[in-house]
C-alpha atoms as a PDB file:
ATOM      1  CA  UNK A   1      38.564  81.381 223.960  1.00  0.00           C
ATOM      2  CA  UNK A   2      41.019  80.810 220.809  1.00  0.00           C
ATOM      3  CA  UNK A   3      43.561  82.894 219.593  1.00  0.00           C
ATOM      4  CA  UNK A   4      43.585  86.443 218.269  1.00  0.00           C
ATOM      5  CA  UNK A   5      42.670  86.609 214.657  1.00  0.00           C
ATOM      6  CA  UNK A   6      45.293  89.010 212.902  1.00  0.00           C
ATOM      7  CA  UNK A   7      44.096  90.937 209.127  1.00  0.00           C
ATOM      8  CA  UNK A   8      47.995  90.938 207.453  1.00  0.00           C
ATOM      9  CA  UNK A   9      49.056  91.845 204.330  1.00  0.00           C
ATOM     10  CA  UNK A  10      50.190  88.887 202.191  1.00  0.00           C
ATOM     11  CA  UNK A  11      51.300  89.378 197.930  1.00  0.00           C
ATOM     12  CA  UNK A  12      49.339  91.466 196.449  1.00  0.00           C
ATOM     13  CA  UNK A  13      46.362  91.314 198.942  1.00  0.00           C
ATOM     14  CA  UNK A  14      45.136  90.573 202.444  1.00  0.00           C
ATOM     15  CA  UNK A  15      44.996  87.516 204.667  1.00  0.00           C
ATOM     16  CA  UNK A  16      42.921  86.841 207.817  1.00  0.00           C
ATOM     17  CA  UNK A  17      44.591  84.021 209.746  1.00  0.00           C
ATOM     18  CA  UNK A  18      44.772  83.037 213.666  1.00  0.00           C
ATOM     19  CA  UNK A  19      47.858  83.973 215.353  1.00  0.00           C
ATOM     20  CA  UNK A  20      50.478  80.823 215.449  1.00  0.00           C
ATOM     21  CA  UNK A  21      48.007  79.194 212.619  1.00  0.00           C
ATOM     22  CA  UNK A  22      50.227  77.967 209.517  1.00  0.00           C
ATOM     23  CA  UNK A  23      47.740  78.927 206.969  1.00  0.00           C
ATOM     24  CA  UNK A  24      45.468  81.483 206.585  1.00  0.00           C
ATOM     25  CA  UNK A  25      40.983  81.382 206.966  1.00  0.00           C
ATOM     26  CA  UNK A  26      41.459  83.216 203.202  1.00  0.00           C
ATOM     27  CA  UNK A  27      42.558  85.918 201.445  1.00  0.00           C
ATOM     28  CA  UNK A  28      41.034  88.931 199.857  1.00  0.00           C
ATOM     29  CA  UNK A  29      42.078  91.305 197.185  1.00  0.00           C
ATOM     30  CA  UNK A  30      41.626  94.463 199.640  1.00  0.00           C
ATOM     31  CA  UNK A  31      42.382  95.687 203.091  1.00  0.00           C
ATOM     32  CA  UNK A  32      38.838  96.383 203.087  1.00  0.00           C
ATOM     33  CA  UNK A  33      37.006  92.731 202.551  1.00  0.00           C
ATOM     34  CA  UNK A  34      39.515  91.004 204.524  1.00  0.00           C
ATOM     35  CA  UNK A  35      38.510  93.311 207.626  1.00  0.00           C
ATOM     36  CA  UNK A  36      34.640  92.469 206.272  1.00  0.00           C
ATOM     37  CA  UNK A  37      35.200  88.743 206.483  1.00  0.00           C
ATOM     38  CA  UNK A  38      37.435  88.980 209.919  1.00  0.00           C
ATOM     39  CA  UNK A  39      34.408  91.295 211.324  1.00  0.00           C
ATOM     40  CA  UNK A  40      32.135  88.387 211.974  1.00  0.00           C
ATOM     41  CA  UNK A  41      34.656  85.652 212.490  1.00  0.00           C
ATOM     42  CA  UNK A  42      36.125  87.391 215.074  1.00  0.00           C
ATOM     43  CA  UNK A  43      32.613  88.675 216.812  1.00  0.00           C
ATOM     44  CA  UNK A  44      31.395  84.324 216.798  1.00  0.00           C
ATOM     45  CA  UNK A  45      34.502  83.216 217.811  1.00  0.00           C
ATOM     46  CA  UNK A  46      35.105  86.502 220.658  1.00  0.00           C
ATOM     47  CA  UNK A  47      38.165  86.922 220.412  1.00  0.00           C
ATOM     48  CA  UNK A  48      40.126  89.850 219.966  1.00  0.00           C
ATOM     49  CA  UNK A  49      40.733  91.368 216.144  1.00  0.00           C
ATOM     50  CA  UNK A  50      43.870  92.698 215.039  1.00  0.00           C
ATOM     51  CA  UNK A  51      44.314  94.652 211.825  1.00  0.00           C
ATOM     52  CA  UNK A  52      47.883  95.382 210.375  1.00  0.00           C
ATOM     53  CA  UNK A  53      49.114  98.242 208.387  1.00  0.00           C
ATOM     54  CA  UNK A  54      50.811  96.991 204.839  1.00  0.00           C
ATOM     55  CA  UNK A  55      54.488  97.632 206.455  1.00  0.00           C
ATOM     56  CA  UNK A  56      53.209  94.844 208.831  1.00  0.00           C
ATOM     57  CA  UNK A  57      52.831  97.414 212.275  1.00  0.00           C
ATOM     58  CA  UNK A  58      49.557  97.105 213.978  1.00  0.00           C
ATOM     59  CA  UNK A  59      46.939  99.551 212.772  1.00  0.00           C
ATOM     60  CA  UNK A  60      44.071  99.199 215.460  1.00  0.00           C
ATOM     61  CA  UNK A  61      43.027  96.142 217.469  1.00  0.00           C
ATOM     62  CA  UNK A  62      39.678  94.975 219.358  1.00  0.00           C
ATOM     63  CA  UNK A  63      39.255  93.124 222.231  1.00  0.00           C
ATOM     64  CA  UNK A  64      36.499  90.715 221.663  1.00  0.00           C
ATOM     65  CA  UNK A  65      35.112  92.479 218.605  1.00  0.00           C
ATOM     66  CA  UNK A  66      31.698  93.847 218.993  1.00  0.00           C
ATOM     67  CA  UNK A  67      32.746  98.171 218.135  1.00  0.00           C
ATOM     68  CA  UNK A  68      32.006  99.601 214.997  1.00  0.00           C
ATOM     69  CA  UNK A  69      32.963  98.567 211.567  1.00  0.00           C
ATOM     70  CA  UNK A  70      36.567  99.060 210.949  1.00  0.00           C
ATOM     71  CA  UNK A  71      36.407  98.890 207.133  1.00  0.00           C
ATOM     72  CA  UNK A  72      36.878 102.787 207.365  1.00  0.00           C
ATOM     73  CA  UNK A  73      40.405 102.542 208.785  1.00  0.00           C
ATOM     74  CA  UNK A  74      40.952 100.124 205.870  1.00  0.00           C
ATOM     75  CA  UNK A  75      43.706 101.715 203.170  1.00  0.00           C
END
């Protein structure tokens, strides 16, 4: 199994990067299609998804994604 795969706010927008990567998988302009793209990266790689608020605290987190879509925590 790799490592967690963290949603974070970055500039003006949203990146979706593996913990202890240096850069991130990419960024999106919302909260909301960063989660989207994380969703299924996290669900074929299994491993667990963490989604951060904009001051950078965790917001929710999954253990080996597979719950429901978490777009609607997205803000």
């Amino acid at each position: 199994m790799g490592s967690n795969l963290h949603v974070v706010p970055y500039e003006n927008g949203w990146d979706v990067i593996y913990e202890d990567a240096r850069y991130a998988e990419s960024h999106h302009a919302t909260q909301a299609e960063a989660i989207q793209a994380a969703t299924g990266m996290a669900r074929r790689k299994k491993v667990e998804l963490v989604v951060h608020a904009r001051d950078g605290s965790v917001r929710t987190r999954s253990n080996r994604y597979v719950g429901p879509d978490l777009s609607a925590i997205a803000g």
